[in-house]
C-alpha atoms as a PDB file:
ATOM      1  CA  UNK A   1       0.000   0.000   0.000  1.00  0.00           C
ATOM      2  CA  UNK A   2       0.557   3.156  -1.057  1.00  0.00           C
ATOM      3  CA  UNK A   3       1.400   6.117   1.550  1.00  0.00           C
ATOM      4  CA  UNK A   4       0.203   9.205   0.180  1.00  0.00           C
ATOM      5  CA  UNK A   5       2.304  12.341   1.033  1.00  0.00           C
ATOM      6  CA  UNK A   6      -0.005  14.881   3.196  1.00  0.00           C
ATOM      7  CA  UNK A   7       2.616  17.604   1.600  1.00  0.00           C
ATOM      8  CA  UNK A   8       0.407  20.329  -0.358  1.00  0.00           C
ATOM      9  CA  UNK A   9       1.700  22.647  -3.133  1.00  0.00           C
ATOM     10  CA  UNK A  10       0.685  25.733  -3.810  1.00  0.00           C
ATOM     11  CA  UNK A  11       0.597  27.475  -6.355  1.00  0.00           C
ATOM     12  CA  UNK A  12       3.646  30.153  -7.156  1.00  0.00           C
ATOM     13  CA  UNK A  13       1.774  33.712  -7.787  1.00  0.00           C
ATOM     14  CA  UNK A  14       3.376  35.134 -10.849  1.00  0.00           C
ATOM     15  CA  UNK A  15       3.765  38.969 -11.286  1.00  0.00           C
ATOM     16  CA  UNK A  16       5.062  41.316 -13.912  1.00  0.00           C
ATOM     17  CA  UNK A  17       7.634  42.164 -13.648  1.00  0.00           C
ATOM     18  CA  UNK A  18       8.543  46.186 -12.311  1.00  0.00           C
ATOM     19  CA  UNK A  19       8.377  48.906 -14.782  1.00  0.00           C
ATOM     20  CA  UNK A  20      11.950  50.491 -14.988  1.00  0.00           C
ATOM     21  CA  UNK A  21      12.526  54.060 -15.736  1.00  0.00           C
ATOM     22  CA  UNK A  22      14.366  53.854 -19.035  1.00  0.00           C
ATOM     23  CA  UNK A  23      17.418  55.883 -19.053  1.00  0.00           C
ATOM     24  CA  UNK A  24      18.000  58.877 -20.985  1.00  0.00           C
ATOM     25  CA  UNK A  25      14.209  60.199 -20.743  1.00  0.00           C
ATOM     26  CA  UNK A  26      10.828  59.854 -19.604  1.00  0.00           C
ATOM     27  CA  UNK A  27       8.696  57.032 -21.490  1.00  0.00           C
ATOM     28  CA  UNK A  28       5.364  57.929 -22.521  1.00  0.00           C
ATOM     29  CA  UNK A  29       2.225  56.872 -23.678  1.00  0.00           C
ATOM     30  CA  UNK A  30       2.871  56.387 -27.154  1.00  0.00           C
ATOM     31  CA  UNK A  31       6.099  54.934 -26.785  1.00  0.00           C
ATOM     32  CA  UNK A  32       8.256  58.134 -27.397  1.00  0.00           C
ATOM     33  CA  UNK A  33      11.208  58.987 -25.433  1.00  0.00           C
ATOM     34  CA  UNK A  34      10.608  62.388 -24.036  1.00  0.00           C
ATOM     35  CA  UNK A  35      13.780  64.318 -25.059  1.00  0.00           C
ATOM     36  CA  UNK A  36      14.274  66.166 -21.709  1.00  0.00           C
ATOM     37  CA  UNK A  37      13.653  63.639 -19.015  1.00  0.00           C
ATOM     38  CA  UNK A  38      13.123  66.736 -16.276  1.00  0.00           C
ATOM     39  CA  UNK A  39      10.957  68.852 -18.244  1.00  0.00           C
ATOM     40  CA  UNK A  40       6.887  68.848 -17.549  1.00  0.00           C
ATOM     41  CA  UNK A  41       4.341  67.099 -19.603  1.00  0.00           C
ATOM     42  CA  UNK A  42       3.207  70.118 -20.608  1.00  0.00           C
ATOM     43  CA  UNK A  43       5.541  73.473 -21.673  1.00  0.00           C
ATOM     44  CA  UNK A  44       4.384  76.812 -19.697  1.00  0.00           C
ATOM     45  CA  UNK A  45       2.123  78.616 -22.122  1.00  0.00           C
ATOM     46  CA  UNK A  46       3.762  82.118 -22.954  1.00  0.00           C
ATOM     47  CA  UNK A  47       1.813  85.037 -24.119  1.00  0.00           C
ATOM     48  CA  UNK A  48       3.699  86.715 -26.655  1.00  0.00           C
ATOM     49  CA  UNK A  49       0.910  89.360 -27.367  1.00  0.00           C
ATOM     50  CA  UNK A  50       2.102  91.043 -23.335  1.00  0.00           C
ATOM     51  CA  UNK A  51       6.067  91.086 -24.404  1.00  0.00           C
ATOM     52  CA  UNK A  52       7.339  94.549 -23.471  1.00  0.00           C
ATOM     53  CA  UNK A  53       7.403  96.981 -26.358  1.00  0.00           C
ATOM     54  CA  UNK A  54      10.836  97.362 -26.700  1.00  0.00           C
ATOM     55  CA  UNK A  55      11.200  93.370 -26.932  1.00  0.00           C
ATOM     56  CA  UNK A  56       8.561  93.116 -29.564  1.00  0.00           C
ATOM     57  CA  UNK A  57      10.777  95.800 -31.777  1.00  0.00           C
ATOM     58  CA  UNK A  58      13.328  93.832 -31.126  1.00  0.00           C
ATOM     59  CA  UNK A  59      11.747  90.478 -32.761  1.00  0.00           C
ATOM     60  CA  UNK A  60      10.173  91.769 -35.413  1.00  0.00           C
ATOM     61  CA  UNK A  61      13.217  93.620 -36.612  1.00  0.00           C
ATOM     62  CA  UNK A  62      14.866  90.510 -36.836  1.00  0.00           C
ATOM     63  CA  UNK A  63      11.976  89.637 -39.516  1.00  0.00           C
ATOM     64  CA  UNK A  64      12.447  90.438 -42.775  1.00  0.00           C
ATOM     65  CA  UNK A  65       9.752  93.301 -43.719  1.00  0.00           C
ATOM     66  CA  UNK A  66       8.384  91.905 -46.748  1.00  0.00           C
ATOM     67  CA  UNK A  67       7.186  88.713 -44.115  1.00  0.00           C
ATOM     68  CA  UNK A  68       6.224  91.466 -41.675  1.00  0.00           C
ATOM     69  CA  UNK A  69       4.110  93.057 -45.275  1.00  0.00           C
ATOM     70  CA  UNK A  70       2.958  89.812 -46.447  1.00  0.00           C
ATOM     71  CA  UNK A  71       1.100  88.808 -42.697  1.00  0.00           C
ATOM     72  CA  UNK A  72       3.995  87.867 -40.218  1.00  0.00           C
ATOM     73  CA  UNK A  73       2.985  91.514 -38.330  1.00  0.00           C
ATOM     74  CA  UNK A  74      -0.837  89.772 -37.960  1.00  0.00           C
ATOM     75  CA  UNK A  75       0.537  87.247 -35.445  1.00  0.00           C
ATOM     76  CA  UNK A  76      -1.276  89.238 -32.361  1.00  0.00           C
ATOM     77  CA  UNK A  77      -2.874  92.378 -31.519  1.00  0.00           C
ATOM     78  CA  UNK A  78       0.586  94.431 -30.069  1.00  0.00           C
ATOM     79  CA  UNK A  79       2.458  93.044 -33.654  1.00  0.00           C
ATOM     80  CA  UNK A  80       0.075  93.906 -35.462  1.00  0.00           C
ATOM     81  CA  UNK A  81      -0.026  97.513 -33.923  1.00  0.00           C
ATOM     82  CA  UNK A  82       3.830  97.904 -34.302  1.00  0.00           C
ATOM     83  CA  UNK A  83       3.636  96.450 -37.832  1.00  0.00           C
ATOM     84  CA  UNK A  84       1.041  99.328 -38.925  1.00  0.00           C
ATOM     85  CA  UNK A  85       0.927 102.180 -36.044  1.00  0.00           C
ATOM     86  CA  UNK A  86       4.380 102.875 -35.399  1.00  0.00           C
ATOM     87  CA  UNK A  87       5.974 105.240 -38.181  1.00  0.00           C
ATOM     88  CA  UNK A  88       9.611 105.045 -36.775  1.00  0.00           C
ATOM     89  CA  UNK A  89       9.789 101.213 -37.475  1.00  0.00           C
ATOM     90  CA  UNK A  90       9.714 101.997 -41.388  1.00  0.00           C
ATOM     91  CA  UNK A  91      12.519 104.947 -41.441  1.00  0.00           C
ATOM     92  CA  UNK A  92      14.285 102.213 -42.954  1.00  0.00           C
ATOM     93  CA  UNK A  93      12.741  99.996 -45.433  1.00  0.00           C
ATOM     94  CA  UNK A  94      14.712  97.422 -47.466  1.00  0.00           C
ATOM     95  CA  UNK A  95      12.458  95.269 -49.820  1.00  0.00           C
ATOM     96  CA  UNK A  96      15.374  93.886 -51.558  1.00  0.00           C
ATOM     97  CA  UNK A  97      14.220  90.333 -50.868  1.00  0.00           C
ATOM     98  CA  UNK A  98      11.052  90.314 -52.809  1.00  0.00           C
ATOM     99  CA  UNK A  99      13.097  92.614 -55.830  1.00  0.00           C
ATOM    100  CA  UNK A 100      12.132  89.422 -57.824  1.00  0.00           C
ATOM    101  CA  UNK A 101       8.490  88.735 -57.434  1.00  0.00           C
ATOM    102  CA  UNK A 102       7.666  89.635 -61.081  1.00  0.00           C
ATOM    103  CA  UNK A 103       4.981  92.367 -62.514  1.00  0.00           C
ATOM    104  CA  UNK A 104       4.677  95.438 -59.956  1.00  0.00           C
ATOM    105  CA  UNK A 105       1.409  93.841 -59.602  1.00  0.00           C
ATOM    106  CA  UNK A 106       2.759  91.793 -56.868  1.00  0.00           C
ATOM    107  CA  UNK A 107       6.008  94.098 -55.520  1.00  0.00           C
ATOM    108  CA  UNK A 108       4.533  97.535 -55.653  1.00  0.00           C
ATOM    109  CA  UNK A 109       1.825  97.040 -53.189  1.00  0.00           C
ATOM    110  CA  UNK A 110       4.032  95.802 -50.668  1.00  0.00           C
ATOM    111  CA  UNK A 111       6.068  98.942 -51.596  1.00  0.00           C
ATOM    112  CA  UNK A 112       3.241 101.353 -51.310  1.00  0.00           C
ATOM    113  CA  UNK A 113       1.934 100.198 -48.331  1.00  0.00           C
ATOM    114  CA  UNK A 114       5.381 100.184 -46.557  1.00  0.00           C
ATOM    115  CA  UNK A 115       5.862 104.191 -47.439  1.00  0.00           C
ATOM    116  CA  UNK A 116       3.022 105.131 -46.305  1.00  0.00           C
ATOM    117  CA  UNK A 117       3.088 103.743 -42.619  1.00  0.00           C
ATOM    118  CA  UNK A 118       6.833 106.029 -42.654  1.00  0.00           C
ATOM    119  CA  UNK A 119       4.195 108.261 -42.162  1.00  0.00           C
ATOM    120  CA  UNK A 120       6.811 110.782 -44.050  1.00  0.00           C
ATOM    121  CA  UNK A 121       9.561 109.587 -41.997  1.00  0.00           C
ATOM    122  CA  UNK A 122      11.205 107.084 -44.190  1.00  0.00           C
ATOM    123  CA  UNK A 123      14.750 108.290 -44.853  1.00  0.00           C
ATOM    124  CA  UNK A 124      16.328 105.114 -46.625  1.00  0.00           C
ATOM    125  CA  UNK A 125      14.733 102.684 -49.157  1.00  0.00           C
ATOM    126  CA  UNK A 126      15.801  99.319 -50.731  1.00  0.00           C
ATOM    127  CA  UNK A 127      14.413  97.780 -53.096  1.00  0.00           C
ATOM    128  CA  UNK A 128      12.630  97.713 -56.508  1.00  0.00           C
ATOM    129  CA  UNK A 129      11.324 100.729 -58.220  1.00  0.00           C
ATOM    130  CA  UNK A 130       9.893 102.220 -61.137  1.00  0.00           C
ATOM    131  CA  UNK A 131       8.314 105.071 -62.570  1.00  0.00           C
ATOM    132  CA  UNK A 132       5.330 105.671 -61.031  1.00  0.00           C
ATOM    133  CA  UNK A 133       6.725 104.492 -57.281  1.00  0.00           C
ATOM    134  CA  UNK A 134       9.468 106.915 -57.639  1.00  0.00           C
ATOM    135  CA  UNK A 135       7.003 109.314 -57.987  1.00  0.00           C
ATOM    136  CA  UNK A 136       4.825 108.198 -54.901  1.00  0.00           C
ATOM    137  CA  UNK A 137       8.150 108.280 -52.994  1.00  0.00           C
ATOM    138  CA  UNK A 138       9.610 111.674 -53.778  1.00  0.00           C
ATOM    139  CA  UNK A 139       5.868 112.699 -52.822  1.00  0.00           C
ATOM    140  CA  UNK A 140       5.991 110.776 -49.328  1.00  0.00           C
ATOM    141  CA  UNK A 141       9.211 110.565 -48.211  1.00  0.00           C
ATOM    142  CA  UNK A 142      10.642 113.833 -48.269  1.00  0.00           C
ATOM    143  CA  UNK A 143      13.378 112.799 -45.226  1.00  0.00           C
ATOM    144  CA  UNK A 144      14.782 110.087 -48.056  1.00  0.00           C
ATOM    145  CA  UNK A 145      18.720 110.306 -47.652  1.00  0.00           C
ATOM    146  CA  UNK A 146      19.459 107.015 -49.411  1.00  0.00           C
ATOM    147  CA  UNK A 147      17.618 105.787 -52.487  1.00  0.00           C
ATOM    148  CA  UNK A 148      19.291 101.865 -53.572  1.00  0.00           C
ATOM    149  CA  UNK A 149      17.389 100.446 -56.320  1.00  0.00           C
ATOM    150  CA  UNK A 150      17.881  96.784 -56.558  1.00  0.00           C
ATOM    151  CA  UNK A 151      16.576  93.400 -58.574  1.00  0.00           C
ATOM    152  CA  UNK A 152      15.027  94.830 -62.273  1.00  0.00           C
ATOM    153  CA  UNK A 153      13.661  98.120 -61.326  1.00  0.00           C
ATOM    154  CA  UNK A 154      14.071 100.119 -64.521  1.00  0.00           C
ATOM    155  CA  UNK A 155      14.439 103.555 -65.271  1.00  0.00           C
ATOM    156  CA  UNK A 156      13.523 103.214 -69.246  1.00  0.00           C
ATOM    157  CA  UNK A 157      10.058 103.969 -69.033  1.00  0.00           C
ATOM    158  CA  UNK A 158      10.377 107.692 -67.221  1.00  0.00           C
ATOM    159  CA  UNK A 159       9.405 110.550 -68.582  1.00  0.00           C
ATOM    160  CA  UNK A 160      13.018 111.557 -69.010  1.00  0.00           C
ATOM    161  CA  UNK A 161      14.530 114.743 -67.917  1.00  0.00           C
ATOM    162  CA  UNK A 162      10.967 116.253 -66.701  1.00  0.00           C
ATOM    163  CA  UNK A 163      10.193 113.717 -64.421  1.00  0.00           C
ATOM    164  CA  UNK A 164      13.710 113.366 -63.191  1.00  0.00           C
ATOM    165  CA  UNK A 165      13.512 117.229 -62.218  1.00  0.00           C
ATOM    166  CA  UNK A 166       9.911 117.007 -60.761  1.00  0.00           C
ATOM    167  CA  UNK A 167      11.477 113.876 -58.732  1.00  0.00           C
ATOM    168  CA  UNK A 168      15.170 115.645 -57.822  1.00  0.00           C
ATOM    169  CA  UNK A 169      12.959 118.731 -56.517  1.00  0.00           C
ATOM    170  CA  UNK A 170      11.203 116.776 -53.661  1.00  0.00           C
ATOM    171  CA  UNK A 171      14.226 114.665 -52.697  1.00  0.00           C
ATOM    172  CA  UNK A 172      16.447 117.466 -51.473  1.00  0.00           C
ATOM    173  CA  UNK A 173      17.626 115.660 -48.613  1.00  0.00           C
ATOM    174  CA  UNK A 174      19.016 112.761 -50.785  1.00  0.00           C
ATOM    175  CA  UNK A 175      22.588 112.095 -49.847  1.00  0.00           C
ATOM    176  CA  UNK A 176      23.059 108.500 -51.877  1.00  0.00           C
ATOM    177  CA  UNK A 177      21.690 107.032 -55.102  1.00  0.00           C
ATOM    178  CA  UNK A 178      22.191 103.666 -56.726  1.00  0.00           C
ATOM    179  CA  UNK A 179      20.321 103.467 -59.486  1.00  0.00           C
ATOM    180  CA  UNK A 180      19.443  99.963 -61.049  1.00  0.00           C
ATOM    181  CA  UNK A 181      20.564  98.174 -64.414  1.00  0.00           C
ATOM    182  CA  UNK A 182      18.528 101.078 -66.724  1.00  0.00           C
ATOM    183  CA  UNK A 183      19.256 102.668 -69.980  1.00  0.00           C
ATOM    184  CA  UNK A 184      19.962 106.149 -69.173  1.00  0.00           C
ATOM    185  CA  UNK A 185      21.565 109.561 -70.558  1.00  0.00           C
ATOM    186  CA  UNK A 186      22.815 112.304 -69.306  1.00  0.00           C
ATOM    187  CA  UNK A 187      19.704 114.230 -69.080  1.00  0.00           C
ATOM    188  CA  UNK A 188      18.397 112.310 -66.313  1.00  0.00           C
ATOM    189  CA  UNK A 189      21.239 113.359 -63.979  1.00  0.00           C
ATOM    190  CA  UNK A 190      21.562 117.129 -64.692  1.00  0.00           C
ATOM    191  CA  UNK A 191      18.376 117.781 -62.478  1.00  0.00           C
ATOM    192  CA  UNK A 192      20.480 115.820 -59.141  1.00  0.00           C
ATOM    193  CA  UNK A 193      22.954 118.389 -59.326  1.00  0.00           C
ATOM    194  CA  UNK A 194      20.734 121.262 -59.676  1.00  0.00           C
ATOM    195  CA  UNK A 195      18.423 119.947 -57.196  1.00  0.00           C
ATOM    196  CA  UNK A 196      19.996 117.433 -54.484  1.00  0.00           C
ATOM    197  CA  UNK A 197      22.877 119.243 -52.849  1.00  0.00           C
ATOM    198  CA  UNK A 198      24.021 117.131 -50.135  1.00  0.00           C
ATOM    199  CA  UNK A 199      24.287 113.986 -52.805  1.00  0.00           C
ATOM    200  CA  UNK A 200      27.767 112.405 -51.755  1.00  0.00           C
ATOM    201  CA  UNK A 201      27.254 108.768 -53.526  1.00  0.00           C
ATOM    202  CA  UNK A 202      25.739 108.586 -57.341  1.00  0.00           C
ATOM    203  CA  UNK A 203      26.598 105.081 -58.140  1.00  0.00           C
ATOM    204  CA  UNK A 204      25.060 104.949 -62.182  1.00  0.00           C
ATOM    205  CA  UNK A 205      28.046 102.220 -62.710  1.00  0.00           C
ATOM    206  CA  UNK A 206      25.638  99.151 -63.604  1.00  0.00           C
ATOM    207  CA  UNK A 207      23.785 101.384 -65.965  1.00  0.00           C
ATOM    208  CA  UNK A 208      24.243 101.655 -69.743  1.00  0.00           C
ATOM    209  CA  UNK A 209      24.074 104.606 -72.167  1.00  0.00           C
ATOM    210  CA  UNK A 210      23.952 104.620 -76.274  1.00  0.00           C
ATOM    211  CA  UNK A 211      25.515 108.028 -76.116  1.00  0.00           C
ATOM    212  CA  UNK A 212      28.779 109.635 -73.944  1.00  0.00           C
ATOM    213  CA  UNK A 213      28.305 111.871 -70.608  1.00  0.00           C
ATOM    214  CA  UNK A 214      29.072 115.196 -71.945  1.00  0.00           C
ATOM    215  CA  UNK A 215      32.371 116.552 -70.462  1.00  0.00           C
ATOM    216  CA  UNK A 216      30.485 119.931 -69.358  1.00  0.00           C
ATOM    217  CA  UNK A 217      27.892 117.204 -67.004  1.00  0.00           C
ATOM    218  CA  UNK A 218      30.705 115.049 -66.081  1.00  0.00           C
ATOM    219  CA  UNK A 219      32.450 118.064 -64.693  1.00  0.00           C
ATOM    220  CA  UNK A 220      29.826 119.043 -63.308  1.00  0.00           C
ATOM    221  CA  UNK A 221      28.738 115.902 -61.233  1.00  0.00           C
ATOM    222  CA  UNK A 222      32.639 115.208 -60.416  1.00  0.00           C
ATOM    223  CA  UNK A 223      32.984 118.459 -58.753  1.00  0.00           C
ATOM    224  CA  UNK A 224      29.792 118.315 -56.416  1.00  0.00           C
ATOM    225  CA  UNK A 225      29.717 114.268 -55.857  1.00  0.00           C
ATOM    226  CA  UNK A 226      32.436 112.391 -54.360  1.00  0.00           C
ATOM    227  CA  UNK A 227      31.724 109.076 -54.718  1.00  0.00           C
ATOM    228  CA  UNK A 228      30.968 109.049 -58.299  1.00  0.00           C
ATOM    229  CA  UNK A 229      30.466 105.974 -60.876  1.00  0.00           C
ATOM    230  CA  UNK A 230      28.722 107.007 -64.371  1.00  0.00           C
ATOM    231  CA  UNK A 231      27.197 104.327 -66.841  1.00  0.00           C
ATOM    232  CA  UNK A 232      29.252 102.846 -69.339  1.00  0.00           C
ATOM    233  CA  UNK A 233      28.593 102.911 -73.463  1.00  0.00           C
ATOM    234  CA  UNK A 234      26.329 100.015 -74.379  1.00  0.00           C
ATOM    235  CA  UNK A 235      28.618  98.783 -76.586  1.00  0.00           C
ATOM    236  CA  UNK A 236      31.338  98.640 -73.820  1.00  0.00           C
ATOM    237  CA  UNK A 237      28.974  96.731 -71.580  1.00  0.00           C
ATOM    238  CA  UNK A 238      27.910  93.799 -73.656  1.00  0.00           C
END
């Protein structure tokens, strides 16, 4: 017979095993590593609209104005109210980045609207130009001390020597002028020397002319301007 053991087993309670931390950052939900193992689930919401003034200029002069024209000064209420309310903030425009956004259809708005919120304070533009906005410019920027014309702002279409006189008369603070690859002639400078007497720079040297600077003009605008570079002959440049 038999003896049967009066030994019991029980059964062995299996658990899971403990969750480590995993080094290097915080595991969460979804299986990501968070990348700073310290930092809170959630970041401290800033408001950027209650930035001091001075901090806001800061930032947004950092931004390139055509952004700050095309919407980047429409992020909050105080942006948008330095963007369009505070004249001082355009003394110095430079739209040289958008020079190449095609028909002045799409550049000359941006131009426009940036003048006009100088509030008549602008005294330095950058940028593309023709005709017709060198005309709105003389007319609202009568501080303008440096005119640089840049990307394929031409000078061909202008009135010639009438406009150029009508423009010279309302710029008499303008102390430096870069004109823009443009057909030109000597008829379209006479009226800066009669009418811009602090000019100091005239830089016409990526301009082209079919005819030669007469030596009376060239006299003339080497005697009053200093830092002086006339267009070449056509046939010279190409």
């Amino acid at each position: 017979m038999v003896k049967k053991s009066r030994r019991t087993f029980r059964t062995r309670e299996i658990h899971p095993p403990p969750r480590r931390r995993p080094s290097g950052g915080r595991q969460l939900d979804s299986g990501c590593k968070d990348v700073h193992p310290d930092a809170p689930l959630f970041a401290d919401r800033r408001n950027w609209a209650a930035l001091p003034r001075d901090v806001l200029w800061v930032i947004l002069s950092l931004v390139p104005q055509a952004d700050i024209l095309r919407g980047a000064g429409l992020v909050c209420a105080s942006w948008w109210r330095l963007a369009h309310d505070e004249p001082l903030f355009w003394r110095h425009i430079d739209l040289a980045a958008a020079a190449n956004e095609g028909p002045p259809a799409r550049w000359m708005p941006m131009a426009v609207a940036a003048v006009r919120r100088s509030a008549g304070r602008c005294e330095s533009f950058r940028g593309r130009v023709n005709g017709n906005f060198l005309l709105f410019l003389a007319q609202r920027a009568p501080l303008l001390r440096r005119l640089h014309m840049t990307g394929r702002g031409r000078l061909d279409n202008t009135p010639g020597e009438k406009f150029m006189r009508v423009m010279a008369r309302k710029l008499h603070q303008l102390e430096e002028l870069v004109l823009a690859e443009s057909l030109i002639n000597g008829a379209l400078l006479a009226p800066l020397i009669d009418h811009c007497p602090r000019l100091q720079l005239l830089d016409a040297g990526s301009c082209y002319t079919y005819s030669p600077i007469d030596s009376t003009l060239r006299a003339r605008l080497e005697g009053r301007i200093k830092d002086l570079r006339l267009p070449c002959l056509a046939v010279l440049c190409r």
